[in-house]
PDB file of N, CA and C in Angstrom:
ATOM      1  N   UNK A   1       4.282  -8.667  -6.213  1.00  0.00           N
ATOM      2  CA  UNK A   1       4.471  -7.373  -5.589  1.00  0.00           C
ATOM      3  C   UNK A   1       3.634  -7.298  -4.316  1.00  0.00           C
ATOM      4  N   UNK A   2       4.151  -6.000  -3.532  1.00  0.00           N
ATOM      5  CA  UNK A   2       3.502  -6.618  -1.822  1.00  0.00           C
ATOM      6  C   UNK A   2       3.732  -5.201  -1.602  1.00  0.00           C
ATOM      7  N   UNK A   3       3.016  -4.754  -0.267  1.00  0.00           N
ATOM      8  CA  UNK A   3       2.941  -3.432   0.040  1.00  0.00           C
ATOM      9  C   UNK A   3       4.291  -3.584   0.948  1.00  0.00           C
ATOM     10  N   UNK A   4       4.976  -5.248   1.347  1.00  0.00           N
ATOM     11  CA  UNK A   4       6.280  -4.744   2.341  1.00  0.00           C
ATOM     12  C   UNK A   4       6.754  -4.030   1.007  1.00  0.00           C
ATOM     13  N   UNK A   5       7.167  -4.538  -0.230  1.00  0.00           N
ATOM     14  CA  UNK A   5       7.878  -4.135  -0.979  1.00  0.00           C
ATOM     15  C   UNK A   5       8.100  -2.895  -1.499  1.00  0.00           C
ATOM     16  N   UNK A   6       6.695  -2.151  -1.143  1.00  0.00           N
ATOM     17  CA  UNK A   6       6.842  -1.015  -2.111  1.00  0.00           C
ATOM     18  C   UNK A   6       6.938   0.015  -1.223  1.00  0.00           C
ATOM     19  N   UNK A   7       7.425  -0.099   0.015  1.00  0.00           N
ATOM     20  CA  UNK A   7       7.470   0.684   1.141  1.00  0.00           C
ATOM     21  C   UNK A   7       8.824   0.234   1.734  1.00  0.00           C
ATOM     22  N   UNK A   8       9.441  -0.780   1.574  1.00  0.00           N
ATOM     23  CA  UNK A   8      10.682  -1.119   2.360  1.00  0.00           C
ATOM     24  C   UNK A   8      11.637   0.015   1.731  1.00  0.00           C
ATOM     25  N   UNK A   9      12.668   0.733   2.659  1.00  0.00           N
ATOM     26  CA  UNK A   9      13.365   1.432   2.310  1.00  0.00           C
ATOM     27  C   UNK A   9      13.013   3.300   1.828  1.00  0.00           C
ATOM     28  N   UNK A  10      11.794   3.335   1.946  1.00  0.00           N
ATOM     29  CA  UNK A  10      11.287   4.328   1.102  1.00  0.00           C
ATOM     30  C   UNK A  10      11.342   5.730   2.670  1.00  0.00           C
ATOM     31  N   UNK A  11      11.549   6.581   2.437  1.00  0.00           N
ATOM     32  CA  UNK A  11      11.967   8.022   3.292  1.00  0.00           C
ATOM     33  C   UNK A  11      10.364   8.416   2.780  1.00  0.00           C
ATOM     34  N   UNK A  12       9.353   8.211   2.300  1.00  0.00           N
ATOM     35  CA  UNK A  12       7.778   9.157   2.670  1.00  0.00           C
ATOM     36  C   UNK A  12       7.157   7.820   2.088  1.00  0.00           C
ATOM     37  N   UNK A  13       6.291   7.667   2.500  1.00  0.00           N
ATOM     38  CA  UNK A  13       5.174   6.590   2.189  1.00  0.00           C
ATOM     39  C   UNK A  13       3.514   7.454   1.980  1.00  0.00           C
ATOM     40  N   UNK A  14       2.977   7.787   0.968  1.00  0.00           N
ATOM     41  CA  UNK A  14       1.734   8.130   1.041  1.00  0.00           C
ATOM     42  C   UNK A  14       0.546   7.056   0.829  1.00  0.00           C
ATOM     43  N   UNK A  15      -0.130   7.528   2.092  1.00  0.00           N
ATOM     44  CA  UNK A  15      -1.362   6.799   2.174  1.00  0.00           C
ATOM     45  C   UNK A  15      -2.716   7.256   1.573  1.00  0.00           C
ATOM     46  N   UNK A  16      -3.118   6.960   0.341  1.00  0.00           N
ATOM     47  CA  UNK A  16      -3.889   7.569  -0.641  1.00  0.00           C
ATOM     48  C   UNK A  16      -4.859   6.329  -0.592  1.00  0.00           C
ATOM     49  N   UNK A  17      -5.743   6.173   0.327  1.00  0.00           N
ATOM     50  CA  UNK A  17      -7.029   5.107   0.244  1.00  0.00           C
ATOM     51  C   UNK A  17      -7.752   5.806   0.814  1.00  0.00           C
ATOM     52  N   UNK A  18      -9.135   5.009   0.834  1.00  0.00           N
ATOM     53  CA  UNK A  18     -10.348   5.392   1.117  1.00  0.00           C
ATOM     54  C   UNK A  18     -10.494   4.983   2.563  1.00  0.00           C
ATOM     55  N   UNK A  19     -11.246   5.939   3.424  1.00  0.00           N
ATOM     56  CA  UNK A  19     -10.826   5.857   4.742  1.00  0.00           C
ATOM     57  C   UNK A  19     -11.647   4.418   5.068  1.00  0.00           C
ATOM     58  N   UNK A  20     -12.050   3.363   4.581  1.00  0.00           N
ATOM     59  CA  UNK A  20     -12.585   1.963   4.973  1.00  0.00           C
ATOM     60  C   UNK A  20     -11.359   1.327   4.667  1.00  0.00           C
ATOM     61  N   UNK A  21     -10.095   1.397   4.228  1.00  0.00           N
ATOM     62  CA  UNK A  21      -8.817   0.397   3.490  1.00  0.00           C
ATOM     63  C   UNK A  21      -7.894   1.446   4.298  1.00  0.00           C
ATOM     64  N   UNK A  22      -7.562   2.300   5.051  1.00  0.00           N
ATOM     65  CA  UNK A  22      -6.614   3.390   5.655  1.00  0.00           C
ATOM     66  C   UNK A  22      -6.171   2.072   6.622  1.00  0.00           C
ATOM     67  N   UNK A  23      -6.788   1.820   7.457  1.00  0.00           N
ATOM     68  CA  UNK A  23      -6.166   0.850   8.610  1.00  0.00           C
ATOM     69  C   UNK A  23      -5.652  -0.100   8.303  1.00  0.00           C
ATOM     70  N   UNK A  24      -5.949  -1.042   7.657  1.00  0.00           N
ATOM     71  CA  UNK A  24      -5.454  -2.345   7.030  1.00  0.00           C
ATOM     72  C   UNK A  24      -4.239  -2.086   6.016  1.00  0.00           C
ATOM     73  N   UNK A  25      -4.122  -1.135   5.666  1.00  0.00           N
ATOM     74  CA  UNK A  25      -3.114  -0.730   4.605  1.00  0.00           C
ATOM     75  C   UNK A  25      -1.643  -0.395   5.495  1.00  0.00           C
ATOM     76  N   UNK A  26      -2.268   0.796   6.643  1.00  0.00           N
ATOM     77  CA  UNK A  26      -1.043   1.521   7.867  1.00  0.00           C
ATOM     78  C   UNK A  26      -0.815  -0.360   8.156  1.00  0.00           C
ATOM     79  N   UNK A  27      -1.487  -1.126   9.039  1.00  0.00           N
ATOM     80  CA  UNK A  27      -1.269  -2.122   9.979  1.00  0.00           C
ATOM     81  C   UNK A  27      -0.003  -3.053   8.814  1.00  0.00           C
ATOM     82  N   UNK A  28      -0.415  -3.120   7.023  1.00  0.00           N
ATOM     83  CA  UNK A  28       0.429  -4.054   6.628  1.00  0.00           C
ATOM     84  C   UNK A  28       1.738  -3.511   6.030  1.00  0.00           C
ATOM     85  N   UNK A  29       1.762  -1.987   6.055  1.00  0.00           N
ATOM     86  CA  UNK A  29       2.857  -1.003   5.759  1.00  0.00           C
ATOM     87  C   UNK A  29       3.723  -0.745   6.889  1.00  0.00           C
ATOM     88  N   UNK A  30       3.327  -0.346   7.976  1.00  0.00           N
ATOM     89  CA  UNK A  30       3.928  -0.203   9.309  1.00  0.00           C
ATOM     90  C   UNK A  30       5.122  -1.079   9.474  1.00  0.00           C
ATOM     91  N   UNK A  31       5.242  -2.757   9.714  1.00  0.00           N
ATOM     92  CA  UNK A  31       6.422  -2.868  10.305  1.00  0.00           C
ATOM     93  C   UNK A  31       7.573  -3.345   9.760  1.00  0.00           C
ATOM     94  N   UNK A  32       7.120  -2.660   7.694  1.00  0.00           N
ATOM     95  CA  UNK A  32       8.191  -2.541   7.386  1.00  0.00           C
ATOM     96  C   UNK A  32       8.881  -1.132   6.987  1.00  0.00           C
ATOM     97  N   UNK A  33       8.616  -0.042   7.981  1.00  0.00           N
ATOM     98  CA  UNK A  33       8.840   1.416   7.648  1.00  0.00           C
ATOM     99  C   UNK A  33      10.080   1.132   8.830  1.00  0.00           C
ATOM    100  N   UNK A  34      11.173   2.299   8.172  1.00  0.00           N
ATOM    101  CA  UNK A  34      12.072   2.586   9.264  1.00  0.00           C
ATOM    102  C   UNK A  34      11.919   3.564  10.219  1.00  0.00           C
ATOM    103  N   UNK A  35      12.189   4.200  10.993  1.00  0.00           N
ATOM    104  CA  UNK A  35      11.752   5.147  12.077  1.00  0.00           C
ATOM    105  C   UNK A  35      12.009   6.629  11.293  1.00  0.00           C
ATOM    106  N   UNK A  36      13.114   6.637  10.257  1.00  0.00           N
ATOM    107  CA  UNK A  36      13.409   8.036  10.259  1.00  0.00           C
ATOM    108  C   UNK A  36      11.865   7.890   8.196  1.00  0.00           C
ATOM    109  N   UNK A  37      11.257   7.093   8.314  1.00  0.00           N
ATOM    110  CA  UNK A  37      10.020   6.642   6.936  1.00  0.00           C
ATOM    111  C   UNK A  37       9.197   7.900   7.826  1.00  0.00           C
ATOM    112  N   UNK A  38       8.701   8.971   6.604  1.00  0.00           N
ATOM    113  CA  UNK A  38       7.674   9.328   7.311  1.00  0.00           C
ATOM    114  C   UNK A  38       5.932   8.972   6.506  1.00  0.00           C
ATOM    115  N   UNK A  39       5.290   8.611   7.107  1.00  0.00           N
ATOM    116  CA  UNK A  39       3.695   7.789   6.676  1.00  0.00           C
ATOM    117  C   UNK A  39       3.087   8.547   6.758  1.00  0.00           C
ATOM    118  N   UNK A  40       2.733   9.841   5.629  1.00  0.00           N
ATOM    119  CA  UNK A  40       1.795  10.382   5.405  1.00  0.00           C
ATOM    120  C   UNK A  40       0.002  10.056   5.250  1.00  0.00           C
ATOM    121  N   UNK A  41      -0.645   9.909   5.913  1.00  0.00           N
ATOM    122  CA  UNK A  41      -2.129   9.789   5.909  1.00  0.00           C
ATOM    123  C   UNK A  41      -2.834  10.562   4.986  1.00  0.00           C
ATOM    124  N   UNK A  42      -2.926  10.312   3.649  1.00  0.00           N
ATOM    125  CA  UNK A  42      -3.801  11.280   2.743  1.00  0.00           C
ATOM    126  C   UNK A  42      -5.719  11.163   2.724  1.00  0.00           C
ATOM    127  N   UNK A  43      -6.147  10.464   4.054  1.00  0.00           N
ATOM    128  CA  UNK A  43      -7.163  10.018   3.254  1.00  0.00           C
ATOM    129  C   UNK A  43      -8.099  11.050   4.829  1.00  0.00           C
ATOM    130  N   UNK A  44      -9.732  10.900   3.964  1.00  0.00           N
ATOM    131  CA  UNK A  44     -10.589  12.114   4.528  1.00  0.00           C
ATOM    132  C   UNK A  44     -11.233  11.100   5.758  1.00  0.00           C
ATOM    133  N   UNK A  45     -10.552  10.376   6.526  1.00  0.00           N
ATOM    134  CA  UNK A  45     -11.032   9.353   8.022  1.00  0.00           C
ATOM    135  C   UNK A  45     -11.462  10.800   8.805  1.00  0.00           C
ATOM    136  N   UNK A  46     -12.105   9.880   9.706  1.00  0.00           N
ATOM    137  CA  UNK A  46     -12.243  10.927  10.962  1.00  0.00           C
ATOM    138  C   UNK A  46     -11.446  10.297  12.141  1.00  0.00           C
ATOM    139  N   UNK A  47     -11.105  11.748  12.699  1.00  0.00           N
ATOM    140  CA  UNK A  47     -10.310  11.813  14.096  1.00  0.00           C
ATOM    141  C   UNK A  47      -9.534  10.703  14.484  1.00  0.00           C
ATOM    142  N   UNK A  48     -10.547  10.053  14.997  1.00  0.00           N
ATOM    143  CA  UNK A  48     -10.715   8.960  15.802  1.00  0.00           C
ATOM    144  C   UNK A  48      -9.744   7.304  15.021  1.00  0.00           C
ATOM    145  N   UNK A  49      -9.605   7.484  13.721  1.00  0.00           N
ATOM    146  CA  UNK A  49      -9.420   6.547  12.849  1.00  0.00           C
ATOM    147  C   UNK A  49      -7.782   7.237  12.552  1.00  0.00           C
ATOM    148  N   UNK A  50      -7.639   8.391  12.553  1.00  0.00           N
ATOM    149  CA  UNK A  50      -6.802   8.997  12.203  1.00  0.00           C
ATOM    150  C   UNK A  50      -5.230   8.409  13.755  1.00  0.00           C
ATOM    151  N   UNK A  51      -6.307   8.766  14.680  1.00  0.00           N
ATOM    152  CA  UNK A  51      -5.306   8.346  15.725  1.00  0.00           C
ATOM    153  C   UNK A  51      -5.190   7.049  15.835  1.00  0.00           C
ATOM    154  N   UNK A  52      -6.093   6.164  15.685  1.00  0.00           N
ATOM    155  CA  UNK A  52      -5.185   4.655  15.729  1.00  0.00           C
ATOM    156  C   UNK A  52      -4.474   4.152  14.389  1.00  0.00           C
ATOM    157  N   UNK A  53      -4.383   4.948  13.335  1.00  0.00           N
ATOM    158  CA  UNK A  53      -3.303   4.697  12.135  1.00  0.00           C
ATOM    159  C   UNK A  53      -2.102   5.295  13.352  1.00  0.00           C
ATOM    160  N   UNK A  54      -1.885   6.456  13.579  1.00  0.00           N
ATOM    161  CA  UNK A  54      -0.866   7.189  13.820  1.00  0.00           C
ATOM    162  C   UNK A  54      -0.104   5.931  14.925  1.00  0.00           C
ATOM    163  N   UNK A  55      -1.130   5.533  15.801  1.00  0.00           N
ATOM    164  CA  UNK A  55      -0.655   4.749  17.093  1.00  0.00           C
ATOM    165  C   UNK A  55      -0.059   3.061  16.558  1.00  0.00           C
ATOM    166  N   UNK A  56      -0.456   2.623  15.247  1.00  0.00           N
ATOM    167  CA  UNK A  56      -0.611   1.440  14.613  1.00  0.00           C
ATOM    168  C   UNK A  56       1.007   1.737  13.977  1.00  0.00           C
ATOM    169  N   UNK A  57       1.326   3.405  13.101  1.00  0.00           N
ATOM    170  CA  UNK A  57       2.633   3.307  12.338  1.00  0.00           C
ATOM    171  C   UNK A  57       3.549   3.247  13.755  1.00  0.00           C
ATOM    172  N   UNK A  58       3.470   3.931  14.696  1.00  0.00           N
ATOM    173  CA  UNK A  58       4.045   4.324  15.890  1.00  0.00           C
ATOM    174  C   UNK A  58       4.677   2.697  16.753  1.00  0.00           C
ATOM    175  N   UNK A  59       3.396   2.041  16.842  1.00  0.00           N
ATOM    176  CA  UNK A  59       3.933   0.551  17.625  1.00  0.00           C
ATOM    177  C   UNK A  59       4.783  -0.097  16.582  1.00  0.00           C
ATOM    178  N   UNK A  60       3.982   0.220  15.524  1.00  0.00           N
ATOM    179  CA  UNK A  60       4.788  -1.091  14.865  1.00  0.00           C
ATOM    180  C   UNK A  60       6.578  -0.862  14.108  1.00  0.00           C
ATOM    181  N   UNK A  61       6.578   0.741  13.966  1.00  0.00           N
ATOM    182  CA  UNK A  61       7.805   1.383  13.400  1.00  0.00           C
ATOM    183  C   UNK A  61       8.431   2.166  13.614  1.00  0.00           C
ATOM    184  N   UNK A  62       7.835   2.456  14.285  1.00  0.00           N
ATOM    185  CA  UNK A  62       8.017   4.135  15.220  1.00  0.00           C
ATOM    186  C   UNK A  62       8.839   4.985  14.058  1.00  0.00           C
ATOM    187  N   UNK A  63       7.737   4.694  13.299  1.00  0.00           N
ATOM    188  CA  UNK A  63       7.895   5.844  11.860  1.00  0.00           C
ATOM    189  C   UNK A  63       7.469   7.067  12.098  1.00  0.00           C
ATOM    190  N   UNK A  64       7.368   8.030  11.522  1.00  0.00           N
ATOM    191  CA  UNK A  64       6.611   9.402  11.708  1.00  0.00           C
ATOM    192  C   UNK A  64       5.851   9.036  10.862  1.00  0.00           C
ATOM    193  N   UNK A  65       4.504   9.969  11.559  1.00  0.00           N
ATOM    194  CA  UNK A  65       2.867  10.193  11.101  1.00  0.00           C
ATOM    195  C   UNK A  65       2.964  11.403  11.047  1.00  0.00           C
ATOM    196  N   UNK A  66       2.088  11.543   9.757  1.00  0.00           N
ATOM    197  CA  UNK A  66       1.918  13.071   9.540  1.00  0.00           C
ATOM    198  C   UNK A  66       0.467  13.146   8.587  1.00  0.00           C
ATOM    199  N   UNK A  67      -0.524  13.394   9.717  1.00  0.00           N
ATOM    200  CA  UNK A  67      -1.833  13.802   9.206  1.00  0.00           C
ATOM    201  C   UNK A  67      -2.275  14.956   7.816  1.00  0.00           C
ATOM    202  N   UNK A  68      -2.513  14.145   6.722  1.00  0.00           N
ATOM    203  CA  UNK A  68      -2.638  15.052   5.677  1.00  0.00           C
ATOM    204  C   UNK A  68      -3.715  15.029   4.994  1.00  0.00           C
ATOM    205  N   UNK A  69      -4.466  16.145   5.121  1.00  0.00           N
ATOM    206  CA  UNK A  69      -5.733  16.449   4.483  1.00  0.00           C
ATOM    207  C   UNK A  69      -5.820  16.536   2.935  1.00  0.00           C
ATOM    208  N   UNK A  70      -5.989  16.121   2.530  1.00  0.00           N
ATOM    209  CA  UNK A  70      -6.960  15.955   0.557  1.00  0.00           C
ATOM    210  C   UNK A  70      -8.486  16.546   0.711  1.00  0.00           C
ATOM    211  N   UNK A  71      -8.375  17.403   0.332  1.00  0.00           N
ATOM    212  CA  UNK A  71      -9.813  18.531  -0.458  1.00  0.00           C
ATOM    213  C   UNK A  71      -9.977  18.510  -2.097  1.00  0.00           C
ATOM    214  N   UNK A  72     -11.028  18.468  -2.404  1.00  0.00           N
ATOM    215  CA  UNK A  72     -11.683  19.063  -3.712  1.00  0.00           C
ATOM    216  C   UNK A  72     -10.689  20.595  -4.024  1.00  0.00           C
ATOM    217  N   UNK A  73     -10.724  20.675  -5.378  1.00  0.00           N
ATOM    218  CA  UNK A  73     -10.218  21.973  -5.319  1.00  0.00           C
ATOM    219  C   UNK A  73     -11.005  22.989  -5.159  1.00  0.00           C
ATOM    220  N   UNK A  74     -10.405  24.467  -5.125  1.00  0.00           N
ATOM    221  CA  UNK A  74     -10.750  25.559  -4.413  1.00  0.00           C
ATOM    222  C   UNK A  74     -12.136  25.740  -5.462  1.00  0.00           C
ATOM    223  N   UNK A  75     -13.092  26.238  -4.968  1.00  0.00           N
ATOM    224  CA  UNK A  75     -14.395  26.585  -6.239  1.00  0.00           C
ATOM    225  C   UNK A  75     -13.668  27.912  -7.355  1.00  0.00           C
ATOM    226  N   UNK A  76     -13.102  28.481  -6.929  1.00  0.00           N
ATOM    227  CA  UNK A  76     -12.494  29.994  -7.797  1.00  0.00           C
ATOM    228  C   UNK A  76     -11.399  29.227  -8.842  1.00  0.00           C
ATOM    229  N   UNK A  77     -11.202  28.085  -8.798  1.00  0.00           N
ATOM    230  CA  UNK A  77     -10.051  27.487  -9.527  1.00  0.00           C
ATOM    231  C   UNK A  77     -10.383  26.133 -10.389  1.00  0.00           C
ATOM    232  N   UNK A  78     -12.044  25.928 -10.177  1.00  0.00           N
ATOM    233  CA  UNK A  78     -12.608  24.498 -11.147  1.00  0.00           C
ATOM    234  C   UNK A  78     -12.397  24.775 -12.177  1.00  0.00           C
TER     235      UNK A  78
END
């Protein structure tokens, strides 16, 4: 099993790693996404890390990126 595999063909791809494995994961997912794949980013990176995933799904697939924040839950709801 291979990350082309588990992403080839797939209409949303979530990216659920730890923002040290976010890049290496987009770079080996990317150029097998189709353009209309959208590559959700679930992980807590900063900015800066956030935009070269987006620019990494973009060259390599010109998939859609869609920056998605993961929080702890609400304190009124633990």
């Amino acid at each position: 099993d291979s990350v082309a595999e588990a992403v080839r063909g797939c209409d949303l791809v979530l990216g659920l790693t730890g923002a040290k494995a976010a890049l290496a994961v987009a770079r080996e997912a990317a150029p097998h996404l189709s353009p209309s794949t959208v590559y959700a980013d679930m992980n807590a990176a900063a900015p800066g890390l956030k935009g070269t995933i987006a620019q990494t799904v973009a060259d390599s697939s010109r998939a859609v990126f869609a920056d998605v924040s993961v929080i702890g839950s609400v304190p009124a709801y633990r």
